[in-house]
Protein backbone atom coordinates (compact mmCIF):
# COMPACT_ATOMS: atom_id res chain seq x y z
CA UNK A 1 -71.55 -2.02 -87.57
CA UNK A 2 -73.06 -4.69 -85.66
CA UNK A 3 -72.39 -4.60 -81.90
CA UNK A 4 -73.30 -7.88 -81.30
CA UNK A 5 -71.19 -9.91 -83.63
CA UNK A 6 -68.28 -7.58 -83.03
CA UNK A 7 -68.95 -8.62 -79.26
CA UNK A 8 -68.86 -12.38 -79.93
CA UNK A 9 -65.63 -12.33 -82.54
CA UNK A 10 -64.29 -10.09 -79.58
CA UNK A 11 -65.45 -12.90 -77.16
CA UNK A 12 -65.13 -16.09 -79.73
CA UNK A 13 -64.12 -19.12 -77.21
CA UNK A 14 -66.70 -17.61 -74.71
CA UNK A 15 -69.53 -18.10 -77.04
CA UNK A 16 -68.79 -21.16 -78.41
CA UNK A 17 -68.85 -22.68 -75.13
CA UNK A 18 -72.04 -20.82 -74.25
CA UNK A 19 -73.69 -22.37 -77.06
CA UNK A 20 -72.35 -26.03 -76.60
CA UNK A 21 -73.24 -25.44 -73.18
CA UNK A 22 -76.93 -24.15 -73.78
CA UNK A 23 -77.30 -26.61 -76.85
CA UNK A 24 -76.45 -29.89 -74.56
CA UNK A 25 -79.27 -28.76 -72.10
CA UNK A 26 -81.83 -28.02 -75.05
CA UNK A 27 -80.73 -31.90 -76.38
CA UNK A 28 -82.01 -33.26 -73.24
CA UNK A 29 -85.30 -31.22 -73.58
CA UNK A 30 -85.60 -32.58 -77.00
CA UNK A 31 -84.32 -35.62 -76.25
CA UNK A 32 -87.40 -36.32 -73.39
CA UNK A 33 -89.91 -35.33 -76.05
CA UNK A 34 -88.55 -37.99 -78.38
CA UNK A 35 -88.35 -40.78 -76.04
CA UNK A 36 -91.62 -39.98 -75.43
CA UNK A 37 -92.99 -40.38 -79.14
CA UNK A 38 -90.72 -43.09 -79.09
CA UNK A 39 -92.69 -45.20 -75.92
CA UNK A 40 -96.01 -44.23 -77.79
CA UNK A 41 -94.79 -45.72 -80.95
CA UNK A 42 -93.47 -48.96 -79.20
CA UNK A 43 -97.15 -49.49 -77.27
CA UNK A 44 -99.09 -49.06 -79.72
CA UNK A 45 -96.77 -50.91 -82.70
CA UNK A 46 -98.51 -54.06 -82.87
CA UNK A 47 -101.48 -52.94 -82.83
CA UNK A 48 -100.77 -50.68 -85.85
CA UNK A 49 -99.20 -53.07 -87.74
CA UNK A 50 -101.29 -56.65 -87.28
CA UNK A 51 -104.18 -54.85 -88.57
CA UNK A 52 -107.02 -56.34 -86.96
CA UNK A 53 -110.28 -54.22 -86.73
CA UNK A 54 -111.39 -56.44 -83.68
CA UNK A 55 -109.74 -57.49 -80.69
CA UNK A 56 -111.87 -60.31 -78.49
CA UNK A 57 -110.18 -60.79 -75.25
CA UNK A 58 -111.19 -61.94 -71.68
CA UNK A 59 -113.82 -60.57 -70.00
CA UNK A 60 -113.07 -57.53 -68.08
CA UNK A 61 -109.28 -57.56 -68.89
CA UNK A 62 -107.54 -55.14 -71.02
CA UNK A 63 -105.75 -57.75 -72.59
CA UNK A 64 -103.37 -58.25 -74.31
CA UNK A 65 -101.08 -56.17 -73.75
CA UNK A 66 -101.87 -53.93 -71.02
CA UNK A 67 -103.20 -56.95 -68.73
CA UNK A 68 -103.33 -60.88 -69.14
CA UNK A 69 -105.36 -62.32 -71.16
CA UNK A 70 -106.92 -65.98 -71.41
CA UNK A 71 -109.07 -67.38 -73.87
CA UNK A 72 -110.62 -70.18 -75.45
CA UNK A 73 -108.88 -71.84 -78.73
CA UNK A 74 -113.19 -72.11 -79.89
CA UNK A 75 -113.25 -68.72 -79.23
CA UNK A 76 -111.88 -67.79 -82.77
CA UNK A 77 -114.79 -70.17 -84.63
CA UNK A 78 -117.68 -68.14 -82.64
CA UNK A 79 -116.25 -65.10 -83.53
CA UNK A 80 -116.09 -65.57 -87.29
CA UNK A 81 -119.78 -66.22 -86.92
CA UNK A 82 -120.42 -62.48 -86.22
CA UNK A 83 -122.24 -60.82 -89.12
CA UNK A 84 -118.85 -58.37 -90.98
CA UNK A 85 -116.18 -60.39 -89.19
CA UNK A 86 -114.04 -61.82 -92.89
CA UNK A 87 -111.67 -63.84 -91.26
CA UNK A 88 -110.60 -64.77 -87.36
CA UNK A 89 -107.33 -65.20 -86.09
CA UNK A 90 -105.43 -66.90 -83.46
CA UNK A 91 -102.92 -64.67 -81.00
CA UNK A 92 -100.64 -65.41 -78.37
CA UNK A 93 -98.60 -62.95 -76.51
CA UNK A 94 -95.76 -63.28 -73.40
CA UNK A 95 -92.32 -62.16 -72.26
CA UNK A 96 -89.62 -64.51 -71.47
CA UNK A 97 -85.83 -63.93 -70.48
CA UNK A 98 -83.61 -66.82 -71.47
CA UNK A 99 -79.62 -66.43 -72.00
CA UNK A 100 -77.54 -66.42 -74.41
CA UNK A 101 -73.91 -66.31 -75.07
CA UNK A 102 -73.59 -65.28 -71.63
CA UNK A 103 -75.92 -62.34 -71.70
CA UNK A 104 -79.65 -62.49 -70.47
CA UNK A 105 -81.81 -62.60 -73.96
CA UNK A 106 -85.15 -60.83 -73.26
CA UNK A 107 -87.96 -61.66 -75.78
CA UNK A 108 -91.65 -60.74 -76.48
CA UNK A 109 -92.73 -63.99 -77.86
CA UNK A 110 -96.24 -63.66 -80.78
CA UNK A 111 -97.85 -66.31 -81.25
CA UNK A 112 -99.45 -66.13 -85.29
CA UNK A 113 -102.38 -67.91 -86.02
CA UNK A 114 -100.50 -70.29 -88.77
CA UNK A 115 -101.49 -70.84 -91.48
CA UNK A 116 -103.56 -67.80 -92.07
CA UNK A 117 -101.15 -65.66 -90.47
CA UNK A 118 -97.33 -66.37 -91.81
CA UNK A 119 -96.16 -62.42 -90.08
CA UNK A 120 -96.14 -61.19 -93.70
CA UNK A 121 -97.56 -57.47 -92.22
CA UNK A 122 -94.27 -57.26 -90.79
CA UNK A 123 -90.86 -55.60 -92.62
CA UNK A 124 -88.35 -57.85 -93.15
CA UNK A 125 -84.46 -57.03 -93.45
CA UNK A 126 -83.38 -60.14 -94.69
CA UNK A 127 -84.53 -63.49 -94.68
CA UNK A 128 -88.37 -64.71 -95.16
CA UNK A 129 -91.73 -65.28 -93.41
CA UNK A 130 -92.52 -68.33 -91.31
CA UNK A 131 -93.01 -71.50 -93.97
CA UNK A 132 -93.90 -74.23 -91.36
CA UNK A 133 -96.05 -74.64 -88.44
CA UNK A 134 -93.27 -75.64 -86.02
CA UNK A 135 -89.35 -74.64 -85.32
CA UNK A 136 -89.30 -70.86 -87.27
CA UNK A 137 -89.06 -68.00 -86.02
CA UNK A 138 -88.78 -64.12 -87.42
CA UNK A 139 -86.76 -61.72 -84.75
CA UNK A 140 -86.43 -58.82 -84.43
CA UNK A 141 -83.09 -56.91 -85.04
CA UNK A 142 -82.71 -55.56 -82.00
CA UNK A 143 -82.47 -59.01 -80.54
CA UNK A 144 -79.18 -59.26 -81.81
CA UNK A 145 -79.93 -62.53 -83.53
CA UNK A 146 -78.35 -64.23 -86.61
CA UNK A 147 -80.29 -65.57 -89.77
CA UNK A 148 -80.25 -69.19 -89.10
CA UNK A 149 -78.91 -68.79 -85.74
CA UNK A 150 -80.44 -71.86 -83.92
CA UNK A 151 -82.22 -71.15 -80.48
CA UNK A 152 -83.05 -73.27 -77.84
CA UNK A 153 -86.22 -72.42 -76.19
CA UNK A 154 -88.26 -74.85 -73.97
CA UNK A 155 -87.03 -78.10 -74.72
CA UNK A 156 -87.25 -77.31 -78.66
CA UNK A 157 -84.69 -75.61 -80.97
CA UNK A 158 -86.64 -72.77 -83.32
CA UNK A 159 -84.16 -71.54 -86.35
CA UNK A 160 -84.11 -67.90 -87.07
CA UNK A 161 -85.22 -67.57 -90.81
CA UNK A 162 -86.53 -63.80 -90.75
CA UNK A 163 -84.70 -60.12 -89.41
CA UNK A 164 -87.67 -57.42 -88.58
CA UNK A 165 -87.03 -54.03 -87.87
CA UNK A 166 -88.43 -51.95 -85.23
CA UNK A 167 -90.92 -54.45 -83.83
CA UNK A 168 -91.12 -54.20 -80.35
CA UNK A 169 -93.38 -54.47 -77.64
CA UNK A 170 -94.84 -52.01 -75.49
CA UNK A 171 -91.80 -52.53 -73.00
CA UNK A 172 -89.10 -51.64 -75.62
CA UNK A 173 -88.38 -55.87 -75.89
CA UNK A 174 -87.70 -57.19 -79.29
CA UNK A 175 -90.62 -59.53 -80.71
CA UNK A 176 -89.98 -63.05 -81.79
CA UNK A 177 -92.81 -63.83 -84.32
CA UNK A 178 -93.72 -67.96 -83.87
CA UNK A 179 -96.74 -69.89 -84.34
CA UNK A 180 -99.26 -70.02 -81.86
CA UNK A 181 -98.60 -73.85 -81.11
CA UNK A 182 -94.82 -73.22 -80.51
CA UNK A 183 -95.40 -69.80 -78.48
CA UNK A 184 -97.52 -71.99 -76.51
CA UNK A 185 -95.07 -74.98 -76.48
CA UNK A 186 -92.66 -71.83 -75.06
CA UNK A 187 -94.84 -70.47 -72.46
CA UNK A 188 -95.50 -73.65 -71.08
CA UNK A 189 -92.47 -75.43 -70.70
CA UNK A 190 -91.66 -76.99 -67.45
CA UNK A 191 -88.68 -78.61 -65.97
CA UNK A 192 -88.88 -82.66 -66.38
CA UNK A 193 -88.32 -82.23 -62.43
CA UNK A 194 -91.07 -79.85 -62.13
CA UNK A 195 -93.65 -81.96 -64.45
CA UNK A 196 -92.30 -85.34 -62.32
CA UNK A 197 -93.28 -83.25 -59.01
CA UNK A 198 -96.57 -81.93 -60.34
CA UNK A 199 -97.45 -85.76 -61.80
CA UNK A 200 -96.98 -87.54 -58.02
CA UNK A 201 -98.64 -84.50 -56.28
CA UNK A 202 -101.77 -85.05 -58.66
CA UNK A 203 -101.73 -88.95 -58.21
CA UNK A 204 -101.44 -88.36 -54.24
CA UNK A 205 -104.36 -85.97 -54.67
CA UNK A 206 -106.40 -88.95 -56.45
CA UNK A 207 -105.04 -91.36 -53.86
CA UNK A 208 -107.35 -89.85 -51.28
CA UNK A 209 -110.17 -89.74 -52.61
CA UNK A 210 -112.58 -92.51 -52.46
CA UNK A 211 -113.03 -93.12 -56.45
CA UNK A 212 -109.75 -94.30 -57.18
CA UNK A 213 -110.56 -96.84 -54.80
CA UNK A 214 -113.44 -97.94 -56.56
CA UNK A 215 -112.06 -97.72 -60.24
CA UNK A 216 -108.24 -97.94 -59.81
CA UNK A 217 -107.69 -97.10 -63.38
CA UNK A 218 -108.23 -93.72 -62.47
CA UNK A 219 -105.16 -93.69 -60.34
CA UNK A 220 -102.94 -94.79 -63.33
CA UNK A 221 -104.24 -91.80 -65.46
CA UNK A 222 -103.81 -89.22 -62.58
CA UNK A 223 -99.86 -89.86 -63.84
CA UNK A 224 -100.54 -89.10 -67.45
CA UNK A 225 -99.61 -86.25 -69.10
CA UNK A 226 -101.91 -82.56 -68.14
CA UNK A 227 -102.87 -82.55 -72.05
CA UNK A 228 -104.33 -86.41 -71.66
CA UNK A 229 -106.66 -85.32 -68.70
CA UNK A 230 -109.83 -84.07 -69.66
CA UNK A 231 -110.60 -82.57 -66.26
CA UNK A 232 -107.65 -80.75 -66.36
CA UNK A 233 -107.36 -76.75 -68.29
CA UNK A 234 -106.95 -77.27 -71.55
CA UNK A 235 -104.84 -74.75 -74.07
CA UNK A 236 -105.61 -71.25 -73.86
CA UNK A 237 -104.81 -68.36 -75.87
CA UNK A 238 -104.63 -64.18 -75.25
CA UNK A 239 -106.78 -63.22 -77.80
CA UNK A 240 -108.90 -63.64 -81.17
CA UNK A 241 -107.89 -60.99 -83.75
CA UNK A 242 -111.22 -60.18 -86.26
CA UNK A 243 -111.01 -58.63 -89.37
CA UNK A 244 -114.76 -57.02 -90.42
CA UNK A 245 -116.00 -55.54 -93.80
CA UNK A 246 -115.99 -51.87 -93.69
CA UNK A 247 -118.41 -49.86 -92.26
CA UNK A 248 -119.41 -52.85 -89.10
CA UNK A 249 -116.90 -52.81 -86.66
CA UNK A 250 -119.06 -50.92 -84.22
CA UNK A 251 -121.91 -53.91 -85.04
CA UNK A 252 -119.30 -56.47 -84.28
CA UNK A 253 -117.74 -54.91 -81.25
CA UNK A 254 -121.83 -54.61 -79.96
CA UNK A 255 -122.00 -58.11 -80.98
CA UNK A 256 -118.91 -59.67 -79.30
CA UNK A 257 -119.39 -57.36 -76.33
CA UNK A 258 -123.07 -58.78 -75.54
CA UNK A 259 -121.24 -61.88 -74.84
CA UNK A 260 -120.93 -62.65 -71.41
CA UNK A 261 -117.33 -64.40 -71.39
CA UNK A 262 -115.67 -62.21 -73.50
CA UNK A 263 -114.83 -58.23 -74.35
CA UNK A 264 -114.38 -56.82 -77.33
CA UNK A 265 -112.19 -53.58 -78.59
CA UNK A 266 -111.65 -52.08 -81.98
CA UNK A 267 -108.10 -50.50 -82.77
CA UNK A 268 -108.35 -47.20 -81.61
CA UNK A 269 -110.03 -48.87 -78.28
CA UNK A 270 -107.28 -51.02 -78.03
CA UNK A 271 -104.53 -47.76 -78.80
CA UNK A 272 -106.47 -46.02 -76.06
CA UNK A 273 -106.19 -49.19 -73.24
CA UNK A 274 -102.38 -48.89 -74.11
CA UNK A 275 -101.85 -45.32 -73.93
CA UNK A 276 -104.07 -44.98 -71.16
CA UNK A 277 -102.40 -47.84 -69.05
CA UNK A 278 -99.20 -48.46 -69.07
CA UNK A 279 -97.85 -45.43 -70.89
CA UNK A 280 -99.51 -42.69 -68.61
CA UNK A 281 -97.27 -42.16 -65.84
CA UNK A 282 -94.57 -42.40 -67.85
CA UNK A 283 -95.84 -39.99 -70.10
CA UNK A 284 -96.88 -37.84 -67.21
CA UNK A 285 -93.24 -37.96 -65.58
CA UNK A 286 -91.87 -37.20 -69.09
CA UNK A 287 -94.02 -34.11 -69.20
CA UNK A 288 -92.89 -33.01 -65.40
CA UNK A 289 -88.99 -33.50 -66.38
CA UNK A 290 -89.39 -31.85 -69.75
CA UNK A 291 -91.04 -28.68 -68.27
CA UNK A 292 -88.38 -28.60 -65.29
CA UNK A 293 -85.72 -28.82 -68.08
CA UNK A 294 -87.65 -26.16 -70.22
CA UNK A 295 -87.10 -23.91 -67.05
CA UNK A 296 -83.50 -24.85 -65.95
CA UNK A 297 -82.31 -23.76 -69.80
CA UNK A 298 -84.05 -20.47 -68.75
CA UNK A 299 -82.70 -19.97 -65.81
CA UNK A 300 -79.55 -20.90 -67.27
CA UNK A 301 -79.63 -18.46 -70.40
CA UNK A 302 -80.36 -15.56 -68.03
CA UNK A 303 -77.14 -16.17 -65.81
CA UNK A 304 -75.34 -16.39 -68.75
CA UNK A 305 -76.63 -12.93 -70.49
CA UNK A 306 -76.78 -11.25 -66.96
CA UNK A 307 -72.56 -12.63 -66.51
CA UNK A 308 -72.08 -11.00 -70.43
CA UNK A 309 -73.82 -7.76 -69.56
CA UNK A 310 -72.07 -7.41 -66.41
CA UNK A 311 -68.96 -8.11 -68.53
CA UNK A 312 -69.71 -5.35 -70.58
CA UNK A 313 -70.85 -2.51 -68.13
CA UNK A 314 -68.00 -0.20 -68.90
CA UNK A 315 -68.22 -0.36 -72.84
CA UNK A 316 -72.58 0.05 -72.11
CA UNK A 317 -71.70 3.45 -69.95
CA UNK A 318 -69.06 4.62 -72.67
CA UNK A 319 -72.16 3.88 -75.60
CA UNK A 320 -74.33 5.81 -72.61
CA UNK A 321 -72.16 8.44 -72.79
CA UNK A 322 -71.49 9.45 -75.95
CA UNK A 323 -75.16 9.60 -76.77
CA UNK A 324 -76.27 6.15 -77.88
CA UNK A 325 -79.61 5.56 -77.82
CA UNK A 326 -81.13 2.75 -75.25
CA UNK A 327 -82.41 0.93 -78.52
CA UNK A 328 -78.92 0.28 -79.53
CA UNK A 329 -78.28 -1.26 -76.13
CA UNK A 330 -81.42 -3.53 -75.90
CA UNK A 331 -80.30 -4.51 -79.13
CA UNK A 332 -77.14 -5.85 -78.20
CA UNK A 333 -78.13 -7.94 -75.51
CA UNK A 334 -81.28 -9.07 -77.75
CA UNK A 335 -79.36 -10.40 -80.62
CA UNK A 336 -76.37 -12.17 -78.56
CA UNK A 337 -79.54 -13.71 -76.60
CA UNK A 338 -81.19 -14.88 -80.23
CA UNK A 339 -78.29 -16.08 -81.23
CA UNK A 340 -77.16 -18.02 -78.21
CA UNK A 341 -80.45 -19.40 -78.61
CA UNK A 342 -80.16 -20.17 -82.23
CA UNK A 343 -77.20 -21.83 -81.88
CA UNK A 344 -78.04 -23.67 -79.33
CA UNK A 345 -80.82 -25.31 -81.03
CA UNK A 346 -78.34 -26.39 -83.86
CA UNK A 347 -76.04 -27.94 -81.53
CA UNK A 348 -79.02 -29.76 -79.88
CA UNK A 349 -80.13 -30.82 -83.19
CA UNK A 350 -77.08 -32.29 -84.68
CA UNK A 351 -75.93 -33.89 -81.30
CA UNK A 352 -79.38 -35.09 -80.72
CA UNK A 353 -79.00 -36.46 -84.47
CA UNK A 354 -76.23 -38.28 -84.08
CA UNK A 355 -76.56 -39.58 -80.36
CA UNK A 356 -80.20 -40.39 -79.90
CA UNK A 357 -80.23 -43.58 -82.81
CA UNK A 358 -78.05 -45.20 -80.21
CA UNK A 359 -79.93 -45.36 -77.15
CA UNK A 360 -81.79 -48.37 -76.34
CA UNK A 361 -85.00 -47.25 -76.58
CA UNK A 362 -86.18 -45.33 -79.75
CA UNK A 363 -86.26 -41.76 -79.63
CA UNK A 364 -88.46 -40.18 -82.45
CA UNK A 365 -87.71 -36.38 -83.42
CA UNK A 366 -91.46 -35.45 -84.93
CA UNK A 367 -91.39 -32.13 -86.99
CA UNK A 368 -93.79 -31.03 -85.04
CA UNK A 369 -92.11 -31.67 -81.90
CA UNK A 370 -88.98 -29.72 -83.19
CA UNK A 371 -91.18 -27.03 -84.43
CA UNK A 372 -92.51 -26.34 -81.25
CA UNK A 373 -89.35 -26.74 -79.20
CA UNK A 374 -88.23 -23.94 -81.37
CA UNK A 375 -91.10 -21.44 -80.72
CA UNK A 376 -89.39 -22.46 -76.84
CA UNK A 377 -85.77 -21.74 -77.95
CA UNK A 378 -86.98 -18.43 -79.28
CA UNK A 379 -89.44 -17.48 -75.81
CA UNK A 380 -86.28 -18.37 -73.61
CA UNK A 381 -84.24 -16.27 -75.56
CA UNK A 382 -86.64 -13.55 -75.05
CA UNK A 383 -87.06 -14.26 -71.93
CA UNK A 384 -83.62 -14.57 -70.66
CA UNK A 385 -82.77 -11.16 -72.04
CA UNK A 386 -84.93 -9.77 -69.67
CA UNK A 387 -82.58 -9.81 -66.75
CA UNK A 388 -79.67 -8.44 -68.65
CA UNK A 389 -81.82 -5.62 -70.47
CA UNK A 390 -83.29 -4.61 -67.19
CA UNK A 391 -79.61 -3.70 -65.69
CA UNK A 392 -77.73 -2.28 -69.01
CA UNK A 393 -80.53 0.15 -68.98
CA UNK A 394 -79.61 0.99 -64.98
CA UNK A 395 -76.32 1.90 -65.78
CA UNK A 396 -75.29 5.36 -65.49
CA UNK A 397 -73.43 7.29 -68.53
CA UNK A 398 -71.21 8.24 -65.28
CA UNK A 399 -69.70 5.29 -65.02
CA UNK A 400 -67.96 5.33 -68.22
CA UNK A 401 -65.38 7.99 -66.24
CA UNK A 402 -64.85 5.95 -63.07
């Protein structure tokens, strides 16, 4: 007969709460790995899934999307000069937070290069891919946007006409997928109060300065608009996406790099930025809570078998007694410890199942991630045994009579 399970029918309520108790703390260790995967997955998303082989950006910036990027529009016809590069793309990239219904409406805004670029590397739910150069745009799901909801950003009103899934940005935002020209139109949108202040401060400017005075014209135009001033920045964008035959994307990064305005990354350089930016303290502090969790569930298991043994010091001296070998002792406390364990790592598993999908980040349970969390749930077990091993095997057969 086995000790063990006739211990826990003995004890049944007991160690069911043990388990739901040790299986909640073993969620949360699982539960940091997979937010974890899940942050990696969000950086490094668009990335993936544009599937350029080149990214030209600003120089010395890690643009785009672990530092701000600006670039020339002529940019894009230089690069598809570059011996490989196929074709040469347009991109745009910001955050904005506007409100709607009530609630603040957080969006990562792409910019596609239209019309070479329609977003048709991206899953769609429901719905279709941009079809015009202004007033569309494909959202994410997570937005909580409608399919031909209407939305009023800037002083222009873009229609909803595609659902994504699971595109987001590095921060966890849902992407809204535009055309360059309207993410532009977006980013740049000023008050009519603002652009009325900016106009008389720039014609005040001109007013003291000695020119005007000689060609008054030039006052008149100091009240234009920005885009009719040639002395003023024209339109910029965050970077120029390249696409290169096989086999010369280290020739083209060479290439673009040489350039003295401009760097250049392939995708895995571009991962790397990403992972290596923004993501590595929170990785790190992930890590740090994970192992302190790892260590807590230990600490906890071995209270908990220490509390049972103690619980069972009478019945141990009686076994002691009557000639029962220590084996059959360590063996008790071993397999209530492997199954506490094992349990434990079912409850995490379902509740971790079932709860994680709604969090507001994603949390991604990798196979190998539960694999190894299971080679933990089974050292732990070992582990915590330890403590209630070491005093069974102090008790005296003596005791038994007290």
């Amino acid at each position: 007969m086995n000790l063990a399970v006739r211990d826990i029918r003995h004890n049944a309520g007991r160690f069911l709460l043990t388990c739901l108790g040790v299986g909640l703390l073993l969620m949360m260790v699982m539960g940091m790995g997979g937010i974890y995967r899940g942050i990696v997955e969000d950086a490094t998303l668009l990335v993936d899934r544009i599937g350029a082989d080149v990214w030209v950006v600003q120089r010395d910036t890690r643009g785009p999307f672990a530092e701000q990027s600006r670039v020339a529009p002529s940019l894009r016809d230089r690069v598809a000069t570059v011996p490989g590069v196929t074709a040469a793309r347009e991109f745009l990239f910001h955050t904005i937070q506007r409100e709607r219904r009530g609630a603040p409406l957080r969006l990562a805004v792409v910019g596609l290069s239209w019309p070479d670029d329609r977003g048709a590397w991206g899953p769609l739910l429901a719905g279709r891919h941009l079809a015009q150069g202004h007033y569309e745009l494909i959202a994410d799901r997570s937005l909580g946007l409608e399919l031909g909801e209407a939305l009023h950003l800037g002083r222009e009103t873009y229609r909803v006409v595609g659902i994504t899934s699971g595109m987001v940005a590095s921060g966890g935002d849902g992407v809204a997928f535009v055309t360059v020209g309207d993410a532009r139109a977006i980013q740049l949108d000023l008050a009519a109060e603002a652009v009325r202040a900016e106009r008389a401060a720039r014609v005040a400017r001109a007013a003291r300065d000695e020119l005007p005075a000689q060609a008054p014209a030039l006052l008149e135009r100091a009240s234009a608009p920005a885009g009719e001033l040639p002395a003023v920045e024209g339109r910029t964008l965050t970077a120029v996406l390249a696409t290169v035959s096989p086999g010369r994307t280290a020739a083209a990064v060479r290439t673009i790099a040489s350039w003295g305005d401009v760097s250049a990354f392939d995708a895995e350089g571009q991962r790397a930025l990403l992972l290596g930016g923004s993501v590595a303290k929170v990785r790190l502090q992930i890590g740090l809570f994970r192992t302190l969790l790892t260590v807590i569930a230990t600490i906890v298991m071995a209270l908990i078998l220490y509390t049972l043994t103690l619980d069972k010091l009478h019945s141990i001296a009686l076994l002691k007694l009557i000639g029962a070998p220590n084996r059959v002792i360590l063996g008790l406390i071993l397999e209530q410890a492997l199954l506490i364990g094992a349990a434990g790592y079912a409850v995490a598993y379902a509740a971790g199942s079932w709860l994680f999908p709604r969090f507001p980040r994603r949390v991604i349970l990798a196979g190998d991630d539960l694999a190894q969390l299971a080679l933990i749930v089974l050292a732990i077990s070992l582990v915590a045994s330890l403590l209630g091993i070491a005093k069974a095997l102090r008790v005296a057969p003596a005791e038994a009579l007290a």
